[in-house]
C-alpha atoms as a PDB file:
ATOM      1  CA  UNK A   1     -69.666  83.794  -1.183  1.00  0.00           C
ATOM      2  CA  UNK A   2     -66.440  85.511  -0.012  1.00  0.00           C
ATOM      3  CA  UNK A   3     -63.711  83.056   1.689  1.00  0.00           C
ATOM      4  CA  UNK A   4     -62.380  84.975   3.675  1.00  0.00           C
ATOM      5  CA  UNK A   5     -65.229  84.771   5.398  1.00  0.00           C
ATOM      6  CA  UNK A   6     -64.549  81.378   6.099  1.00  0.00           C
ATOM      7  CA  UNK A   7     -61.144  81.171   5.813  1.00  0.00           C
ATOM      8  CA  UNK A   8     -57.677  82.124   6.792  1.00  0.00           C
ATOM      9  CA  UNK A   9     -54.438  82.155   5.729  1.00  0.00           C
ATOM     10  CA  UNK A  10     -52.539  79.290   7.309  1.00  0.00           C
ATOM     11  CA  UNK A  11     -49.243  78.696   5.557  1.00  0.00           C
ATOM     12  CA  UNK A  12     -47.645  80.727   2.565  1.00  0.00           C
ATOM     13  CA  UNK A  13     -44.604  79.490  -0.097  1.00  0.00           C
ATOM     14  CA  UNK A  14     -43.066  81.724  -3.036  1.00  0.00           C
ATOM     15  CA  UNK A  15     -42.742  78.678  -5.140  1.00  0.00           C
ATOM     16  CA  UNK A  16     -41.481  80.568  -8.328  1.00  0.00           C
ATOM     17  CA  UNK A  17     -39.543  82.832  -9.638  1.00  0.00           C
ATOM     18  CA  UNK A  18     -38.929  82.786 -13.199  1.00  0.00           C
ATOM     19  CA  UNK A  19     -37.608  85.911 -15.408  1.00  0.00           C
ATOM     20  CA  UNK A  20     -36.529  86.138 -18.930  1.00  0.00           C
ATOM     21  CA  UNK A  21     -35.858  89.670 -20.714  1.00  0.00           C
ATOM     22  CA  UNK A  22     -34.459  88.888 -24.759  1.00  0.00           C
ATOM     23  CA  UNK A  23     -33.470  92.579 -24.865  1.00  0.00           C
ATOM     24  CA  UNK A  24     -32.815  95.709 -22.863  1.00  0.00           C
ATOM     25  CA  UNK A  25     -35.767  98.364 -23.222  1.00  0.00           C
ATOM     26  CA  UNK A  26     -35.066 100.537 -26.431  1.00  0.00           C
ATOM     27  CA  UNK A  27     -38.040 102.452 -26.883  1.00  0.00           C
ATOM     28  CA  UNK A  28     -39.571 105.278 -24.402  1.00  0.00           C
ATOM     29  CA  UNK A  29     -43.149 106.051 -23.701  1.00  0.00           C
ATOM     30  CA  UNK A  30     -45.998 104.212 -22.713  1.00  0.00           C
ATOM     31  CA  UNK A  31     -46.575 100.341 -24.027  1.00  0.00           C
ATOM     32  CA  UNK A  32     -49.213  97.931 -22.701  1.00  0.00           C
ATOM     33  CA  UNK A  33     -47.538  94.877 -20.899  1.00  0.00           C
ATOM     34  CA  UNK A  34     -49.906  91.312 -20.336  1.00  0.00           C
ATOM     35  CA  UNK A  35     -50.166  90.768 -17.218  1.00  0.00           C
ATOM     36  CA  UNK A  36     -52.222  87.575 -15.672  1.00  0.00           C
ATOM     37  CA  UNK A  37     -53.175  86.255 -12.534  1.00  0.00           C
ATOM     38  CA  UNK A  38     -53.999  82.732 -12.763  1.00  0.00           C
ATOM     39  CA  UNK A  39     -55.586  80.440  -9.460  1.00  0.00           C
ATOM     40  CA  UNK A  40     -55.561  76.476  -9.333  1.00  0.00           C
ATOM     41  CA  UNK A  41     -57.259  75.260  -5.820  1.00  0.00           C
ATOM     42  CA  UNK A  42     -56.626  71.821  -4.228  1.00  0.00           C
ATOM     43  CA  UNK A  43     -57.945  69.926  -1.439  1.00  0.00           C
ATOM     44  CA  UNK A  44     -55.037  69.017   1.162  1.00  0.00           C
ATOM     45  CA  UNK A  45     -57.104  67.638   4.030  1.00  0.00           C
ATOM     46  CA  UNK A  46     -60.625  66.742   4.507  1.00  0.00           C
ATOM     47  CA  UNK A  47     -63.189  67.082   7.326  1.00  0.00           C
ATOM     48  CA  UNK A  48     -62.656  64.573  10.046  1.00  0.00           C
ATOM     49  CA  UNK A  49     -65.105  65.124  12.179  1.00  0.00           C
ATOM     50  CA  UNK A  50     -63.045  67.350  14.670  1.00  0.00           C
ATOM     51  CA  UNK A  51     -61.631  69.777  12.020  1.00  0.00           C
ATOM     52  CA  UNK A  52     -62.258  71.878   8.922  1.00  0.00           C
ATOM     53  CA  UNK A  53     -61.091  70.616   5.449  1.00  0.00           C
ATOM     54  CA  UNK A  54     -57.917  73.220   4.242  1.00  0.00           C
ATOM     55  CA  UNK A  55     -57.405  73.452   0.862  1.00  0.00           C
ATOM     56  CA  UNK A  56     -54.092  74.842  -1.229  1.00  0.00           C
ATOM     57  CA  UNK A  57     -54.180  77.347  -3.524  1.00  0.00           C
ATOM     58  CA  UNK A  58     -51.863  77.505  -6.510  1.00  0.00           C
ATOM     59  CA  UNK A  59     -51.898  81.395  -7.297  1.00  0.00           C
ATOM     60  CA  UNK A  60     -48.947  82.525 -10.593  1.00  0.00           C
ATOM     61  CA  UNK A  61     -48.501  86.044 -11.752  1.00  0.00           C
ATOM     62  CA  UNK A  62     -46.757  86.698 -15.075  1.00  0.00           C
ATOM     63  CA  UNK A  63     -45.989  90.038 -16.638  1.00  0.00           C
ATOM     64  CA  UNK A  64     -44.654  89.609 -20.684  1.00  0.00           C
ATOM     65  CA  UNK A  65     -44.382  92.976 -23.151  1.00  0.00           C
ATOM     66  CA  UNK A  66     -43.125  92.434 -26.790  1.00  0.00           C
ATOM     67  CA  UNK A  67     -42.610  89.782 -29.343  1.00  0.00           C
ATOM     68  CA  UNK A  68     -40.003  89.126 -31.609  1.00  0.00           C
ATOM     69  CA  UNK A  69     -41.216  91.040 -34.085  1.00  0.00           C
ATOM     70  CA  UNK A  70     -41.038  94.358 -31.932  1.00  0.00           C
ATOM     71  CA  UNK A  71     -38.836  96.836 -31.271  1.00  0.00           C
ATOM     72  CA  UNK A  72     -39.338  97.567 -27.786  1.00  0.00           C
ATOM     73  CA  UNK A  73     -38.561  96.156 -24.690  1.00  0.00           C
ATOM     74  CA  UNK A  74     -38.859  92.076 -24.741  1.00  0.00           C
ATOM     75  CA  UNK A  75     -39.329  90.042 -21.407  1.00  0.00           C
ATOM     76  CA  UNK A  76     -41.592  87.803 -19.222  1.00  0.00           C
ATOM     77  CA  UNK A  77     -41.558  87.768 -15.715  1.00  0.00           C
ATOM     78  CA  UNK A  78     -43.259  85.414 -13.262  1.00  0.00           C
ATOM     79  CA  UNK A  79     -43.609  84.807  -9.800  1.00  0.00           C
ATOM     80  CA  UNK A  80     -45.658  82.164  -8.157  1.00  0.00           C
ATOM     81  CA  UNK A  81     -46.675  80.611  -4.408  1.00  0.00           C
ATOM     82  CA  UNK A  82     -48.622  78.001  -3.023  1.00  0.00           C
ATOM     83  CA  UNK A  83     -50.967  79.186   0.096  1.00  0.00           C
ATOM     84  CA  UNK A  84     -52.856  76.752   2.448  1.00  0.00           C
ATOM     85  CA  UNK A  85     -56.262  78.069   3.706  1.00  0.00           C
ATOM     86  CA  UNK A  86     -58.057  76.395   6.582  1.00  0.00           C
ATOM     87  CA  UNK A  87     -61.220  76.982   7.065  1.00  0.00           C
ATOM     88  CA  UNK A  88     -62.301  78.211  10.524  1.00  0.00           C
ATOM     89  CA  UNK A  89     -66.025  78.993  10.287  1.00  0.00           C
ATOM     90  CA  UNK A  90     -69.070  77.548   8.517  1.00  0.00           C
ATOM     91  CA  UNK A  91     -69.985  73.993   7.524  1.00  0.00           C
ATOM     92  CA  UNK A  92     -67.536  72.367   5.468  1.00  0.00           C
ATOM     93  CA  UNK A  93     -67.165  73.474   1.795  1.00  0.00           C
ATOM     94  CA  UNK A  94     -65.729  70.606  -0.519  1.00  0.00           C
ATOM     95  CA  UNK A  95     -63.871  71.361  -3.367  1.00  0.00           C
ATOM     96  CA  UNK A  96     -66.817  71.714  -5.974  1.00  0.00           C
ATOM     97  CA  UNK A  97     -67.844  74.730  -3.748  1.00  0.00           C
ATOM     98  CA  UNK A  98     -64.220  75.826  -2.709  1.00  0.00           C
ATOM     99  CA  UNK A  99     -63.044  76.075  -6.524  1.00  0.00           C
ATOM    100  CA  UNK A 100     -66.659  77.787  -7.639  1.00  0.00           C
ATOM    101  CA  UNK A 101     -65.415  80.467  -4.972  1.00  0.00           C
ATOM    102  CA  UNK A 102     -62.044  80.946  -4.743  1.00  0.00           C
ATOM    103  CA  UNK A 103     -61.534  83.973  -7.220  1.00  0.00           C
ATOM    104  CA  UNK A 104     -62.781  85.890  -3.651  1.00  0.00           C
ATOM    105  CA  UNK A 105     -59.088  84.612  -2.500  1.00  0.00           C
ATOM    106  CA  UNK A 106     -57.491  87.170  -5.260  1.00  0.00           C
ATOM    107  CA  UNK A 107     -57.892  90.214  -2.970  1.00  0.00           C
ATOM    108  CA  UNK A 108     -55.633  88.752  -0.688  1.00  0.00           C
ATOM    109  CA  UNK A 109     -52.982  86.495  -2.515  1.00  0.00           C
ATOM    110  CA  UNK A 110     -52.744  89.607  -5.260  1.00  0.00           C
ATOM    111  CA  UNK A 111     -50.408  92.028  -3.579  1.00  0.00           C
ATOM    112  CA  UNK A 112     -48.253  89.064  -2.445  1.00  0.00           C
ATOM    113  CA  UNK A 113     -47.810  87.792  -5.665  1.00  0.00           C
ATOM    114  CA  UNK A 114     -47.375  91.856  -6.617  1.00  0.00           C
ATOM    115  CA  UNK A 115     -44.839  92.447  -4.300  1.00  0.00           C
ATOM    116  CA  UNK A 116     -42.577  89.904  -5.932  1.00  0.00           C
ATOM    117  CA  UNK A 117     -43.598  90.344  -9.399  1.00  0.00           C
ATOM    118  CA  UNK A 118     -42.471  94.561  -8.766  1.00  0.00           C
ATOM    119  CA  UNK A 119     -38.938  92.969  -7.118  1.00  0.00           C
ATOM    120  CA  UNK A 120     -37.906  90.887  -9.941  1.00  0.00           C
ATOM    121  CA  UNK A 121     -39.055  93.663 -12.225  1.00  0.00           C
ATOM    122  CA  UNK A 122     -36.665  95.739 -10.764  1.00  0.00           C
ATOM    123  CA  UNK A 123     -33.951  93.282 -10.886  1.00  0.00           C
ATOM    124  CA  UNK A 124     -34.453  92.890 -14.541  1.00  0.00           C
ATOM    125  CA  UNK A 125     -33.962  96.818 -14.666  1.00  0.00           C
ATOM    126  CA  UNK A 126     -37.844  97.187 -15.643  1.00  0.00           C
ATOM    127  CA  UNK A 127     -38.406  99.638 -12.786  1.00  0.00           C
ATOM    128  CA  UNK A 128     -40.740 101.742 -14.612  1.00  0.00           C
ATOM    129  CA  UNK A 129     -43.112  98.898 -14.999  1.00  0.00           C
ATOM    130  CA  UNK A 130     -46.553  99.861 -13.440  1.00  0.00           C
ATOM    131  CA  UNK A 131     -48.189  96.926 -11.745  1.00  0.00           C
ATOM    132  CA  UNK A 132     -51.982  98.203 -10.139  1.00  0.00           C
ATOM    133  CA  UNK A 133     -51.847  97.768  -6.131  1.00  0.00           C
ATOM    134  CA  UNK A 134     -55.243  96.141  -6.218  1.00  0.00           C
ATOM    135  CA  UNK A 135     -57.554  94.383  -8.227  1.00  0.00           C
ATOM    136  CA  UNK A 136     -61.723  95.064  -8.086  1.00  0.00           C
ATOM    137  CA  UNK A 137     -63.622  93.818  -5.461  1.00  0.00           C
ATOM    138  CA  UNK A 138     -65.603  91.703  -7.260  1.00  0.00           C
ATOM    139  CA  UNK A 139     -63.199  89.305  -9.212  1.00  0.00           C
ATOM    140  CA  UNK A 140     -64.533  86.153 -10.983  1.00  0.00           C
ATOM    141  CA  UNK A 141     -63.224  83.438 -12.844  1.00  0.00           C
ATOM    142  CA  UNK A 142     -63.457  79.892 -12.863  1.00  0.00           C
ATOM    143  CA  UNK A 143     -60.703  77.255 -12.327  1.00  0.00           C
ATOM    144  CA  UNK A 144     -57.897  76.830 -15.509  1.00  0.00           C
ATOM    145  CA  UNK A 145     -59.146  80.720 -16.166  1.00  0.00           C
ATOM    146  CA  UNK A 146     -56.665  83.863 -16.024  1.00  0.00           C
ATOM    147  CA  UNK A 147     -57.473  86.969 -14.390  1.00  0.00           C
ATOM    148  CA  UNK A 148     -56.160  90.078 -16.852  1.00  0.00           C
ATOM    149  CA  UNK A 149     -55.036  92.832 -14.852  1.00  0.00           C
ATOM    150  CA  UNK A 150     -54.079  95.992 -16.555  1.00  0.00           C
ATOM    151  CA  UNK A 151     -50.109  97.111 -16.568  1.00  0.00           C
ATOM    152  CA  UNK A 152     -47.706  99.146 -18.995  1.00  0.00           C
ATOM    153  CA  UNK A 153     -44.509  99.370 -19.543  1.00  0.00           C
ATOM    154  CA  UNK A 154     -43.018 103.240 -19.567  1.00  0.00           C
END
């Protein structure tokens, strides 16, 4: 089942911004950064009769290369929001079926959640951090689970 469907995008928050970078980049070439995309849905209001339940979603990005033990560049980065979808179509989904289907939310919350991630990346002077622009069409994970998406750090 797809959402978005169902769904739209009512109301949208940054709700963090959080950056830490132990050490300026040293090395050059290509190194694989982590990068995660993690989801936590929410009921905020229930069917009443007259209108759709909405429900909040809790989405976090976060972007970390190196340990202590290496040599190159050191930092995590991570940006999060909170986005309220009402549901406009359909009868209503609770939460149980919500949460079993909200990884079909990622296509849309991703390049949000991108788009700051890339901005405090540059602030950190990490501009040749690649971030992908999308994520596959098909993403699933369950709730508490993170979503790996591919990056590197140049």
């Amino acid at each position: 089942m797809n959402l978005l469907d169902q769904f739209i995008l009512h109301h949208i928050q940054l709700s963090l911004l959080q950056a830490k970078l132990v050490a300026t980049p040293k090395a050059e070439g290509s190194r694989e950064a982590k990068v995660e995309l993690k989801l936590a849905p929410r009921l905020v209001k229930t069917d009443s009769g007259d209108e759709l339940p909405s429900y909040q979603v809790s989405a976090r990005l976060s972007c970390k290369a190196g340990d202590e033990q290496d040599e190159g560049p050191r930092f995590v980065a991570e940006v999060g929001l909170e986005a309220i979808y009402r549901q406009i179509d359909g009868d209503p989904l609770d939460l149980a079926q919500f949460s079993a289907h909200h990884a079909s939310l990622t296509r849309q919350l991703y390049p949000l959640l991108q788009q700051e991630l890339r901005t405090l990346l540059i602030r950190l002077g990490l501009e040749k951090v690649h971030l992908p622009f999308d994520l596959p069409a098909k993403v699933e994970f369950k709730e508490d689970q993170t979503f790996k998406v591919q990056g590197s750090v140049h």
